[in-house]
C-alpha atoms as a PDB file:
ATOM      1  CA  UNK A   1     -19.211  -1.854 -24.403  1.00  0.00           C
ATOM      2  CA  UNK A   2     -16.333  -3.934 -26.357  1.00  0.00           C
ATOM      3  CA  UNK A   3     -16.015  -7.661 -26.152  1.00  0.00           C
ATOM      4  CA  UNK A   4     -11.576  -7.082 -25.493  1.00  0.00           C
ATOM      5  CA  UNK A   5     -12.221  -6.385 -22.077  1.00  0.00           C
ATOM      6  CA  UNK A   6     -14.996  -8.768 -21.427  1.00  0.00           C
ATOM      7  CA  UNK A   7     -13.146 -12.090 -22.637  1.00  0.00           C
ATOM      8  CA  UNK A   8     -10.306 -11.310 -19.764  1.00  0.00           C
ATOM      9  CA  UNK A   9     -12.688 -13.855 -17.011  1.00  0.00           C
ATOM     10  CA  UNK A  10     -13.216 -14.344 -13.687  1.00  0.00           C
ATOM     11  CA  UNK A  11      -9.216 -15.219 -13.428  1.00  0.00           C
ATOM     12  CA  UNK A  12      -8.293 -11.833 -14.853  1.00  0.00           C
ATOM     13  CA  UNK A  13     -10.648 -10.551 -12.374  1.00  0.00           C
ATOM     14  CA  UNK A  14      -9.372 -12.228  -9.317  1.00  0.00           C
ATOM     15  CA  UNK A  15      -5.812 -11.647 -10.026  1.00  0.00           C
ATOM     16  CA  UNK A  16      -6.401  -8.071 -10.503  1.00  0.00           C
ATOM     17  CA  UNK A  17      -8.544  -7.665  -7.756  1.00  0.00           C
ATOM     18  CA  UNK A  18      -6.071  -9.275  -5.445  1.00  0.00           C
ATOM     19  CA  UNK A  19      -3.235  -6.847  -6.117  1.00  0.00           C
ATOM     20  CA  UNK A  20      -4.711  -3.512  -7.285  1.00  0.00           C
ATOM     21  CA  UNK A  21      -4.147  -1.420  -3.651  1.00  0.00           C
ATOM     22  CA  UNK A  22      -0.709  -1.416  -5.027  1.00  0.00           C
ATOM     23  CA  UNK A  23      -1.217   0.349  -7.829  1.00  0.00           C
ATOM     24  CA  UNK A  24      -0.984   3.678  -8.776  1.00  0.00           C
ATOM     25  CA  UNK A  25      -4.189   4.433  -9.565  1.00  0.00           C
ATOM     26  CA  UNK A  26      -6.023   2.885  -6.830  1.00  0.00           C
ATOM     27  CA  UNK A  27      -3.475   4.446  -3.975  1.00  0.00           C
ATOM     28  CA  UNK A  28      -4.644   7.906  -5.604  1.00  0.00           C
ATOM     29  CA  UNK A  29      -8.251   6.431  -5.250  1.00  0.00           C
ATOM     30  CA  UNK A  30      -7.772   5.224  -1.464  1.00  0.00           C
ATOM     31  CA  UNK A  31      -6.046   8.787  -0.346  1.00  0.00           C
ATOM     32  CA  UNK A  32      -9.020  10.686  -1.928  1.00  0.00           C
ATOM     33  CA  UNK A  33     -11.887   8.615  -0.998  1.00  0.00           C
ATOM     34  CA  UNK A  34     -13.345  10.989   1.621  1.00  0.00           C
ATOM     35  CA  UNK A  35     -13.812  13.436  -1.243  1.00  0.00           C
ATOM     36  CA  UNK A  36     -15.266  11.877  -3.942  1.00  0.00           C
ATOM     37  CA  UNK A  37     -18.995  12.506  -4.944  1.00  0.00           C
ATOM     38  CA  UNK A  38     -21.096   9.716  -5.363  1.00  0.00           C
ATOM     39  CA  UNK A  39     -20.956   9.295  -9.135  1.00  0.00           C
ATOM     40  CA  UNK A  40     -17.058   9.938  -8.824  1.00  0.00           C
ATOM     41  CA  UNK A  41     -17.240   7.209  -6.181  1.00  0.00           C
ATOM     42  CA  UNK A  42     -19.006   4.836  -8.642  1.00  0.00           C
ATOM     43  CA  UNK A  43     -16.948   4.989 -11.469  1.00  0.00           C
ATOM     44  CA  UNK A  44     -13.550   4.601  -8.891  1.00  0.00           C
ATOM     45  CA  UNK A  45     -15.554   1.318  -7.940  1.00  0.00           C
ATOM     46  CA  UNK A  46     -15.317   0.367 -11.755  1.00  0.00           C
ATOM     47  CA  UNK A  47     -12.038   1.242 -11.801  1.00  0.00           C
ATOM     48  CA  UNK A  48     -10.673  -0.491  -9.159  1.00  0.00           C
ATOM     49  CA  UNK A  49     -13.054  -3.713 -10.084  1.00  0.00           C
ATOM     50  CA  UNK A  50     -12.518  -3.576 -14.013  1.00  0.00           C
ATOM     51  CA  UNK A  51      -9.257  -1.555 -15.037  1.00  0.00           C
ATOM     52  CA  UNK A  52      -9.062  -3.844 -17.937  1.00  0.00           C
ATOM     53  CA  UNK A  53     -12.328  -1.745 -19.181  1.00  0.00           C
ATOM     54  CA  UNK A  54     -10.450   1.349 -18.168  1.00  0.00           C
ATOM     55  CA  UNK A  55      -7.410   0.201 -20.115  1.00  0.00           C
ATOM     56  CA  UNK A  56      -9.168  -0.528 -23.254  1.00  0.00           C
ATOM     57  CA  UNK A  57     -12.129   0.889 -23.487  1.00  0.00           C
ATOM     58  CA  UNK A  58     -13.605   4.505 -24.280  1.00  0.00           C
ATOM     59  CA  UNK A  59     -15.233   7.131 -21.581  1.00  0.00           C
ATOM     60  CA  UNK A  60     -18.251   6.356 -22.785  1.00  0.00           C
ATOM     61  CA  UNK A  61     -17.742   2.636 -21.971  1.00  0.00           C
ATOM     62  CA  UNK A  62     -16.369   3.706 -18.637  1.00  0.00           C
ATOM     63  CA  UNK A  63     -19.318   5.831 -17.873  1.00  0.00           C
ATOM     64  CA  UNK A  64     -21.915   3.345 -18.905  1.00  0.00           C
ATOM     65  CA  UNK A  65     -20.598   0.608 -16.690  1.00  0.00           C
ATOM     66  CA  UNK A  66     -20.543   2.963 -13.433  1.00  0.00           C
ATOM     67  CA  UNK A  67     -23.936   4.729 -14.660  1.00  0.00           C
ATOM     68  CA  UNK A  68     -22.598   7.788 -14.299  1.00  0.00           C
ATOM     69  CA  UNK A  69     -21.643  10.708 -17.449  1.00  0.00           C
ATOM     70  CA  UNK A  70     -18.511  11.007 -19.479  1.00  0.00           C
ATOM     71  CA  UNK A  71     -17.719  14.654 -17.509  1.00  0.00           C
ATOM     72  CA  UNK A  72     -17.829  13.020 -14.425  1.00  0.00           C
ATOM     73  CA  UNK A  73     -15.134  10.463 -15.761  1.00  0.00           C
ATOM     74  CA  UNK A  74     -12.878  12.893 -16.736  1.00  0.00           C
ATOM     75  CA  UNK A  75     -13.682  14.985 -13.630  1.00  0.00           C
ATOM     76  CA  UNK A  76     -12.366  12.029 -11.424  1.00  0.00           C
ATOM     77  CA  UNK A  77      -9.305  11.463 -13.884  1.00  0.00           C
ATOM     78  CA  UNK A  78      -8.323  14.860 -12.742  1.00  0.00           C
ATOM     79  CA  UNK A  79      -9.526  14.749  -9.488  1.00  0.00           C
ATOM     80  CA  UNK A  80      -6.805  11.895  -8.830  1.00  0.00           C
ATOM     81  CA  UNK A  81      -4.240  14.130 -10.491  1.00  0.00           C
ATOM     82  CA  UNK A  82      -3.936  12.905 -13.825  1.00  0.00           C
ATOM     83  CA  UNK A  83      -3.810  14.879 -17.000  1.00  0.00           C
ATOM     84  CA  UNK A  84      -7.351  13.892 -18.234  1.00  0.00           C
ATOM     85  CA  UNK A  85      -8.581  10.435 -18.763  1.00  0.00           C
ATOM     86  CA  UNK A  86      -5.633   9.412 -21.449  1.00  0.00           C
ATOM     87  CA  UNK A  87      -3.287   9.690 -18.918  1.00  0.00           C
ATOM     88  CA  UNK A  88      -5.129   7.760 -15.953  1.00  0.00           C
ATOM     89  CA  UNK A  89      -5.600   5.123 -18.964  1.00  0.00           C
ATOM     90  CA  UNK A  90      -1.896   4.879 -19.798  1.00  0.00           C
ATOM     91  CA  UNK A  91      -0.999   4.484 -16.159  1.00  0.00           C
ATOM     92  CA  UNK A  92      -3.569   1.084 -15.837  1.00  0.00           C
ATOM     93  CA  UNK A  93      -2.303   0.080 -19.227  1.00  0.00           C
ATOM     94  CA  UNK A  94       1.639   0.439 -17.551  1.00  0.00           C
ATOM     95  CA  UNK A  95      -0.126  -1.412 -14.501  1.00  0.00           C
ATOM     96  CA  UNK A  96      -1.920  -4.198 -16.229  1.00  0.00           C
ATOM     97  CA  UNK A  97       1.504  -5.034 -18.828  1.00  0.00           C
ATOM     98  CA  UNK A  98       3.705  -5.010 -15.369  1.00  0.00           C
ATOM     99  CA  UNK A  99       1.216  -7.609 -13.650  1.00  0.00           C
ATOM    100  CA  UNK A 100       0.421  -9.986 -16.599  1.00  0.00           C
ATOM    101  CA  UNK A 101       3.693 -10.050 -18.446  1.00  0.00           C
ATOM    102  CA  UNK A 102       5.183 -12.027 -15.584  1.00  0.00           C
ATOM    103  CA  UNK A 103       2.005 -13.970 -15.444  1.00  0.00           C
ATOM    104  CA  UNK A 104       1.881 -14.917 -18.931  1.00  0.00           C
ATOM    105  CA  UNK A 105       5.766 -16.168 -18.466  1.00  0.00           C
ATOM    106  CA  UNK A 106       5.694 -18.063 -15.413  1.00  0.00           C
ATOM    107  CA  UNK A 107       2.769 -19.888 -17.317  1.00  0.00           C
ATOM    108  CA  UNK A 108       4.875 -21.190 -19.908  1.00  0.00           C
ATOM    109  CA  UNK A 109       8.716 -21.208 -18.793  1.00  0.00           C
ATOM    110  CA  UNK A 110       9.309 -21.140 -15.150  1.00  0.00           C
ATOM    111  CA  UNK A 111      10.846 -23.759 -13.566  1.00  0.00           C
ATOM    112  CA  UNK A 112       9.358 -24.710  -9.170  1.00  0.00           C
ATOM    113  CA  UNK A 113      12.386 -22.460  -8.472  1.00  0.00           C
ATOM    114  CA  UNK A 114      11.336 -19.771 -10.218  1.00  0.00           C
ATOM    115  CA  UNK A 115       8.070 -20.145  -8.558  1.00  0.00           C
ATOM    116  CA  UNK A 116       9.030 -19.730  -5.164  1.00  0.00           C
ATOM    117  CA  UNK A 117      11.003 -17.061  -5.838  1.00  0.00           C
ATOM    118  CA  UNK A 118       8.065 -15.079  -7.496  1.00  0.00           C
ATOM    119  CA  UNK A 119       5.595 -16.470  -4.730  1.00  0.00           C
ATOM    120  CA  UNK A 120       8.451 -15.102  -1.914  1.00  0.00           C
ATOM    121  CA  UNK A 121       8.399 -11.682  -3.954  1.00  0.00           C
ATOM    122  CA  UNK A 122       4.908 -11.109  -3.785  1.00  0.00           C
ATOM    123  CA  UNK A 123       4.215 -12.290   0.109  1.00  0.00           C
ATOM    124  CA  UNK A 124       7.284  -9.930   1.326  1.00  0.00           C
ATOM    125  CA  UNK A 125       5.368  -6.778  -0.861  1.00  0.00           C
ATOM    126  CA  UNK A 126       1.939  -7.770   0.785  1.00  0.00           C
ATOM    127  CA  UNK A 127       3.445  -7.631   3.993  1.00  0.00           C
ATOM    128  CA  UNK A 128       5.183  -4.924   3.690  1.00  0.00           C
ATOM    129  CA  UNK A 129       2.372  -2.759   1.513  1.00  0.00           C
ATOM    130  CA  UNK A 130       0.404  -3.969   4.617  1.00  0.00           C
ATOM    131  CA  UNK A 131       1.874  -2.822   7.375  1.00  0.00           C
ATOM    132  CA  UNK A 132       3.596   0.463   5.783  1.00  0.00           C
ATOM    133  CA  UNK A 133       0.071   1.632   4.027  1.00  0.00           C
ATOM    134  CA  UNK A 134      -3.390   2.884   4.336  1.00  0.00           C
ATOM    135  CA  UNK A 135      -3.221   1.082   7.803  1.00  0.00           C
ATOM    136  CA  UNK A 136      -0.753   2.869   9.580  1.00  0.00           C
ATOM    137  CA  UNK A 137      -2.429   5.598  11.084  1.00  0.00           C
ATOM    138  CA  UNK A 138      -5.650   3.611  12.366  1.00  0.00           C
ATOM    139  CA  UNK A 139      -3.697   0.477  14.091  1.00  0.00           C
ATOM    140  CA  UNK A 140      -3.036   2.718  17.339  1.00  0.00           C
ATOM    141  CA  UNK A 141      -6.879   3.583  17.239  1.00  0.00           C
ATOM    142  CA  UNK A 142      -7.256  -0.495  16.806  1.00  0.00           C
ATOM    143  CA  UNK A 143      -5.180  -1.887  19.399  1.00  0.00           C
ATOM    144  CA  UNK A 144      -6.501   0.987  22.243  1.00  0.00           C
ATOM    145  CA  UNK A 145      -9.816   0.010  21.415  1.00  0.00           C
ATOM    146  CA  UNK A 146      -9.531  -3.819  21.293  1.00  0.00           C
ATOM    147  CA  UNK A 147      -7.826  -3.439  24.733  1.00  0.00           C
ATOM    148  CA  UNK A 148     -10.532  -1.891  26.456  1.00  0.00           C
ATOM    149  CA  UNK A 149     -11.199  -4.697  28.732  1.00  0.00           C
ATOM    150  CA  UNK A 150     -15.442  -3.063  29.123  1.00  0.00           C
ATOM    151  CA  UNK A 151     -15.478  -3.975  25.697  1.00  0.00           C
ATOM    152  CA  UNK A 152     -16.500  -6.565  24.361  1.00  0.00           C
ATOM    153  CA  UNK A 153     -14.883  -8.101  20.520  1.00  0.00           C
ATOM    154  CA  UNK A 154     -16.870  -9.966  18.184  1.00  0.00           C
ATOM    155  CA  UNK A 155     -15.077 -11.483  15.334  1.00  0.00           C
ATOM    156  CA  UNK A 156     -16.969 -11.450  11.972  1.00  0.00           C
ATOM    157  CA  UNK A 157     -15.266 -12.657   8.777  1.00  0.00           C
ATOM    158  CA  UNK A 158     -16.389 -13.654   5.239  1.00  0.00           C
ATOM    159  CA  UNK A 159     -15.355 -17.564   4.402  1.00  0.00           C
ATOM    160  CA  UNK A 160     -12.536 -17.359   2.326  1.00  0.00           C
ATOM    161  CA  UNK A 161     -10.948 -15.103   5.358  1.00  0.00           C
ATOM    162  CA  UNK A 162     -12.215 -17.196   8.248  1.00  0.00           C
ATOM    163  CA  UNK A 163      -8.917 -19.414   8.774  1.00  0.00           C
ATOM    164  CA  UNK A 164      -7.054 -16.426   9.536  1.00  0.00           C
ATOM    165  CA  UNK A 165      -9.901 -14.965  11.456  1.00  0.00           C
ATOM    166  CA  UNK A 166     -10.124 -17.459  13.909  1.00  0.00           C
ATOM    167  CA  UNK A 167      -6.941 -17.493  14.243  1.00  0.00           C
ATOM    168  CA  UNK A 168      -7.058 -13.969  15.435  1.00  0.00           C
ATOM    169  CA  UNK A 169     -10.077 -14.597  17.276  1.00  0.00           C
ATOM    170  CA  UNK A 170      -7.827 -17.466  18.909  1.00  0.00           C
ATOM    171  CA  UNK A 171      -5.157 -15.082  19.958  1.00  0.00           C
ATOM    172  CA  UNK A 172      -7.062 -12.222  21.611  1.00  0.00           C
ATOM    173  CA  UNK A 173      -9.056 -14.470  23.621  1.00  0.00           C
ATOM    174  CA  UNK A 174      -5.847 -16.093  24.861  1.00  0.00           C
ATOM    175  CA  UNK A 175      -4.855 -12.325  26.033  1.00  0.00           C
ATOM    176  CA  UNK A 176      -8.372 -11.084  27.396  1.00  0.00           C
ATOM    177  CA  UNK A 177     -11.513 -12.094  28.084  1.00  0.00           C
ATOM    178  CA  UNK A 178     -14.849 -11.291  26.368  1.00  0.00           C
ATOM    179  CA  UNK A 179     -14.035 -12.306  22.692  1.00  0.00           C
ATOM    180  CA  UNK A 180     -15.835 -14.064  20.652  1.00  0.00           C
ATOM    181  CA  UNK A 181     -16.922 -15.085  16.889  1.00  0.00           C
ATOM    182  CA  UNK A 182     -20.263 -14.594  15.162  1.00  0.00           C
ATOM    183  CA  UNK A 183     -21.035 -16.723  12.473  1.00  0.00           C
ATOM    184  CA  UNK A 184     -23.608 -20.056  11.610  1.00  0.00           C
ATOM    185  CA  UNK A 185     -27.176 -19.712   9.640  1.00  0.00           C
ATOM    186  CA  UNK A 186     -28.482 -16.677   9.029  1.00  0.00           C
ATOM    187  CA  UNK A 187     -30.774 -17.176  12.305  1.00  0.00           C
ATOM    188  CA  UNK A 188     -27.585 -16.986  14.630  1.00  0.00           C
ATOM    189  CA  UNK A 189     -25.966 -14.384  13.270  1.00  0.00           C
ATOM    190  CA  UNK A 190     -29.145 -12.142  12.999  1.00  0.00           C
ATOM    191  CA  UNK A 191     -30.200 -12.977  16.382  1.00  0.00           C
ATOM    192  CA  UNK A 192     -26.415 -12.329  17.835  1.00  0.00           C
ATOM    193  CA  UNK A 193     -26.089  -9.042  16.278  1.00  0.00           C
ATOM    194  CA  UNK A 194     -29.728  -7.905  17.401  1.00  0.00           C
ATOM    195  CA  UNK A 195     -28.357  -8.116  21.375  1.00  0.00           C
ATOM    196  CA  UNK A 196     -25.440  -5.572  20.197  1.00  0.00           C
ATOM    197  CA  UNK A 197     -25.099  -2.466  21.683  1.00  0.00           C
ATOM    198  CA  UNK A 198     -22.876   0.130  22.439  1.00  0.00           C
ATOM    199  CA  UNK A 199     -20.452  -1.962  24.818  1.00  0.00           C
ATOM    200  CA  UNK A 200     -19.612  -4.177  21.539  1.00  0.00           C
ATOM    201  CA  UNK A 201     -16.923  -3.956  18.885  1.00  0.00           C
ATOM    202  CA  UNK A 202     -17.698  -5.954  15.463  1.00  0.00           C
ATOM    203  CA  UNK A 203     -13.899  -7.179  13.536  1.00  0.00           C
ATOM    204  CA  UNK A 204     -15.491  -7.744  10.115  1.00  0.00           C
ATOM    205  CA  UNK A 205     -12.887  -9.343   7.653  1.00  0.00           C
ATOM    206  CA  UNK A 206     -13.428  -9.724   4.214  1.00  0.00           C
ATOM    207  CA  UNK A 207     -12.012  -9.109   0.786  1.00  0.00           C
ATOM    208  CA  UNK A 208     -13.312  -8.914  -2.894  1.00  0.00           C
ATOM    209  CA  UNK A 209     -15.493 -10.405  -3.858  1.00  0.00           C
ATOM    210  CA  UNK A 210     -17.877  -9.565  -0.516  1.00  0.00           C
ATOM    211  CA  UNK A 211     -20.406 -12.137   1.230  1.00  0.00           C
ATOM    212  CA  UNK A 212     -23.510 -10.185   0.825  1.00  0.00           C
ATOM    213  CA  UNK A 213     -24.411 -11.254   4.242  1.00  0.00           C
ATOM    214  CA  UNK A 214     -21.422 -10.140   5.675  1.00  0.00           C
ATOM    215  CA  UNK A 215     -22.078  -6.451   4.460  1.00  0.00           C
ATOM    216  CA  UNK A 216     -25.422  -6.710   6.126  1.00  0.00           C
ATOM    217  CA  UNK A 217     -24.800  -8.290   9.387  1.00  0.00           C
ATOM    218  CA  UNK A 218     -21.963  -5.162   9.816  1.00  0.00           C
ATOM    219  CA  UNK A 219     -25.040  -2.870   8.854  1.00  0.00           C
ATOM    220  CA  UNK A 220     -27.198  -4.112  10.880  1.00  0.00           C
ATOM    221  CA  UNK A 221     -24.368  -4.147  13.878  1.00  0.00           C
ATOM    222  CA  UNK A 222     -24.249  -0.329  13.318  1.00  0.00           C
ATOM    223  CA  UNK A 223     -27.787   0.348  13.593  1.00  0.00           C
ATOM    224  CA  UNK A 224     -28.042  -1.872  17.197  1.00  0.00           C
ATOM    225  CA  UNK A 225     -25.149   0.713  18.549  1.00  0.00           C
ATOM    226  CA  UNK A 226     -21.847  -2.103  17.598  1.00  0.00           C
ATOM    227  CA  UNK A 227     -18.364  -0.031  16.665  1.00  0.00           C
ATOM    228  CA  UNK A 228     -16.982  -1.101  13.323  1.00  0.00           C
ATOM    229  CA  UNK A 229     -13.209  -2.238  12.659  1.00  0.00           C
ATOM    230  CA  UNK A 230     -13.255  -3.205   9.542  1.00  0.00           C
ATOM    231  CA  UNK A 231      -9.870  -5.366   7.504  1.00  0.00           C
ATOM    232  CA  UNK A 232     -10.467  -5.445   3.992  1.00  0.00           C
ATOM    233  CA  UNK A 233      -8.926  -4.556   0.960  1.00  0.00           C
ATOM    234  CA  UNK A 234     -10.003  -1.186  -0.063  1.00  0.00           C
ATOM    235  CA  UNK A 235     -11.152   1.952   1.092  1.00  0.00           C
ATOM    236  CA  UNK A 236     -13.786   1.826  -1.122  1.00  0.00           C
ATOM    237  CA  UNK A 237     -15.258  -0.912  -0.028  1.00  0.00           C
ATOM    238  CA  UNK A 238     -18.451  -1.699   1.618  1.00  0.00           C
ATOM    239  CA  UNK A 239     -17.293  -2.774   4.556  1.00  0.00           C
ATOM    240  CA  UNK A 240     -14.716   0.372   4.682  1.00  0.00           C
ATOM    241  CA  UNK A 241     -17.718   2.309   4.445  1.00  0.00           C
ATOM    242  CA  UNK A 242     -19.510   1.046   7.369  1.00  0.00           C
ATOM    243  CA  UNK A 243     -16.610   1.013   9.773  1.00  0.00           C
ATOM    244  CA  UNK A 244     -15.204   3.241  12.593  1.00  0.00           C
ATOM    245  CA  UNK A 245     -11.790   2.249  11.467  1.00  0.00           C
ATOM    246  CA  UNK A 246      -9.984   0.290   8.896  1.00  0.00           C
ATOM    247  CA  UNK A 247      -6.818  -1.683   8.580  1.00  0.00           C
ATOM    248  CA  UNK A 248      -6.560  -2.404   4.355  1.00  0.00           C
ATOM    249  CA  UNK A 249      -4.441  -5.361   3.799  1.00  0.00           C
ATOM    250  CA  UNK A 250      -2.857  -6.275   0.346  1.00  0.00           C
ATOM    251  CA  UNK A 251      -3.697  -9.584  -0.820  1.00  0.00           C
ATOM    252  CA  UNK A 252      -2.072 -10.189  -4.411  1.00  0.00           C
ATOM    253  CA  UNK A 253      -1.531 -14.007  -5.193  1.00  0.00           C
ATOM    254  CA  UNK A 254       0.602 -15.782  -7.762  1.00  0.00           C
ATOM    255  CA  UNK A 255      -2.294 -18.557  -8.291  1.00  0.00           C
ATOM    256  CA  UNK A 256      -6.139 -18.233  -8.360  1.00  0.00           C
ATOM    257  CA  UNK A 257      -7.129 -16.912  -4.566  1.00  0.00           C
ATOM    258  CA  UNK A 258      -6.446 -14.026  -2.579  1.00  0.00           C
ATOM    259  CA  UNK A 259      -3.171 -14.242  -0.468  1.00  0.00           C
ATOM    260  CA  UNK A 260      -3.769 -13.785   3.327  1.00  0.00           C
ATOM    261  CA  UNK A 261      -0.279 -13.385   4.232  1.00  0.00           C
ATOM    262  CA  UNK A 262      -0.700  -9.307   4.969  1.00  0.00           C
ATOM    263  CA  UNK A 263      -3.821 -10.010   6.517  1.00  0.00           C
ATOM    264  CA  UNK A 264      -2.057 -12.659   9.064  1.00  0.00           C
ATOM    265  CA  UNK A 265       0.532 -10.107   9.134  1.00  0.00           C
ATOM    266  CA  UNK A 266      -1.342  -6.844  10.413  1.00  0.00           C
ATOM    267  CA  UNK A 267      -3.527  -9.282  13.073  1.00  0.00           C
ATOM    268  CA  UNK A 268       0.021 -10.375  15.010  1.00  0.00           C
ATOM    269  CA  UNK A 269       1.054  -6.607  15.077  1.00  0.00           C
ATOM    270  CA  UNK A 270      -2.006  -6.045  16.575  1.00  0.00           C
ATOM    271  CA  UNK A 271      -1.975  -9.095  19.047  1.00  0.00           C
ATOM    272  CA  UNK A 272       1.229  -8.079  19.413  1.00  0.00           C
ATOM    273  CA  UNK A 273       0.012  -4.426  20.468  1.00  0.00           C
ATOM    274  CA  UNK A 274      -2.684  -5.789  22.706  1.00  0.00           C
ATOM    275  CA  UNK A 275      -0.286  -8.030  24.623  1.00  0.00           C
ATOM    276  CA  UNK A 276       1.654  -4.899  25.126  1.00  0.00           C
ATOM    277  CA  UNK A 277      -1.495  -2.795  26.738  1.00  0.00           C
ATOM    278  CA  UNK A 278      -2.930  -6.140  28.387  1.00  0.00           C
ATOM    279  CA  UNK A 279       0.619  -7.340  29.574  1.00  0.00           C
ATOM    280  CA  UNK A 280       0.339  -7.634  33.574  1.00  0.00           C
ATOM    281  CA  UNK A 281      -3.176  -9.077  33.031  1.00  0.00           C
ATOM    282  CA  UNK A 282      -2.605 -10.953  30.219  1.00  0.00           C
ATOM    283  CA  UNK A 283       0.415 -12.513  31.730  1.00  0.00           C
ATOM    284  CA  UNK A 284      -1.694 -13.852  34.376  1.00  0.00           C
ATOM    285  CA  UNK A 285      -4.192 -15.427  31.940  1.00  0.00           C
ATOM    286  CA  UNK A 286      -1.679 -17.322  29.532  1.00  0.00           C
ATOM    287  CA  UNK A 287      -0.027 -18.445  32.706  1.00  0.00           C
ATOM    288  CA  UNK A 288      -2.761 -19.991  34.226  1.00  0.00           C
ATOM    289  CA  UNK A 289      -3.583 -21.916  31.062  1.00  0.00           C
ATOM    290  CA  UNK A 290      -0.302 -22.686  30.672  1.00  0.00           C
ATOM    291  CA  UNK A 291      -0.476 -24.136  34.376  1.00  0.00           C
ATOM    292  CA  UNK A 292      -3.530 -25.814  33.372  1.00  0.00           C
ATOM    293  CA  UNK A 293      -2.236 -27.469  30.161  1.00  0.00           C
ATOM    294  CA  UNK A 294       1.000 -28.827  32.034  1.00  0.00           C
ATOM    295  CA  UNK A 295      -0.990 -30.447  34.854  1.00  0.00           C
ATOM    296  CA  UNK A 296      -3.154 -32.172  32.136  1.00  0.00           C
ATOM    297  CA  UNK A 297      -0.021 -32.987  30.335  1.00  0.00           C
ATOM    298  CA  UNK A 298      -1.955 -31.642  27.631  1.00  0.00           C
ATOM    299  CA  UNK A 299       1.340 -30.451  25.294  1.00  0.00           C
ATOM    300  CA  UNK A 300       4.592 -32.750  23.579  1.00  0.00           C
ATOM    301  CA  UNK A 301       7.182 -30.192  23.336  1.00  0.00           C
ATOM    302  CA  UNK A 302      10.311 -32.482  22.778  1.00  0.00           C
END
């Protein structure tokens, strides 16, 4: 395996890894998940994860890395509908020059206003990639089943994605009751997913790079009877994997961490979409703590 693709780093790595659902390759890769084998799988994960290797380096290189064969590389190449594994490396080479060339100017010669403007470019395309993507067809599955009052919703989110997870977490409970988070030492959380069963629904949130213990806890969740919605960035990912449905936000950022703009995003349509379901008795609630709040005089609103 070359050193080219290895001297990159971890910011090459994050910045990719934050914006590569928008890509072509990796849209091919999320639309034919469900019929991958497990070696084709494998290398995709590569793919997705490394597409500098995939952009310089060889089949063999490729194959190595996923521990899978060369024939199985260019199987998936053609799988995705590419013309052979030149062709799916030209596209990530077309993908990679389109991402970093920007990068690599903004660096040296952009001015704050140039800044914003790129930073308001790429928050409109997560939004938008977002709500118009892979998520479409499961957020009517979502909302129905977070508004099943017998239910009850158990928000779960890795750390860099708990700020907007509790804010979500914040919003449903306002609408509903029988919401809460699970989260703490690894005592707590075991011990609060053990007492799961099939009256619970698990909101895992997370993006690349996983927590480990995330991935477990929603295994675990599984296995004591918990549904799965899962919000993450990829198909492929382990979370995906686990989960009854998925809502795949796009997270690219202009600086070093993942952008949770599209994630914010996709939780108020569903709030919204709950609040629609819930609305007579979720009326009641928010006006009762709204009561509540005004005799405490608990709010400055001029």
């Amino acid at each position: 395996m070359s050193n080219s693709w290895r001297s990159c780093g971890h910011w090459f790595r994050l910045v990719w890894a934050s914006s590569v659902a928008g890509v072509e390759a990796a849209t091919r890769i999320s639309q034919m998940g469900s019929m991958l084998t497990r070696a084709e799988r494998r290398i995709a994960e590569v793919v997705l994860m490394s597409p500098q290797l995939v952009a310089f380096g060889t089949v063999a290189e490729l194959a190595e890395a996923a521990g899978a064969g060369g024939a199985t590389v260019v199987r998936l190449a053609t799988k995705l509908g590419y013309d052979g594994f030149t062709a799916l490396q030209t596209s990530i080479q077309l993908d990679l020059a389109n991402q970093l060339r920007p990068a690599a100017v903004r660096i040296h010669e952009q001015s704050p206003t140039d800044a914003v403007d790129t930073h308001l470019r790429l928050e409109v395309e997560n939004v938008r990639a977002t709500l118009q993507g892979e998520s479409a067809g499961a957020l009517g599955h979502v909302v129905e089943l977070l508004s099943s009052l017998s239910m009850r919703l158990h928000v779960l989110s890795g750390d860099a994605s708990r700020g907007v997870a509790l804010q979500f977490h914040d919003d449903l409970a306002a609408l509903r009751p029988d919401v809460g988070v699970i989260g703490g030492n690894g005592i707590r959380v075991t011990r609060d997913i053990a007492l799961l069963s099939s009256r619970d629904i698990i909101i895992a949130v997370d993006l690349r790079r996983y927590d480990a213990w995330l991935v477990d806890a929603v295994r675990l969740a599984r296995e004591s009877g918990a549904r799965v919605i899962a919000v993450t960035d990829s198909l492929l990912s382990p979370l995906a994997v686990l989960a009854d449905q998925n809502l795949v936000v796009h997270a690219a950022g202009a600086g070093p961490f993942d952008s949770h703009v599209g994630t914010l995003a996709i939780f108020n349509l569903v709030v919204a979409g709950v609040a629609e379901r819930l609305r007579s008795s979720a009326a009641d609630r928010l006006e009762r703590v709204e009561g509540a709040w005004r005799r405490a005089d608990s709010l400055i609103d001029r």
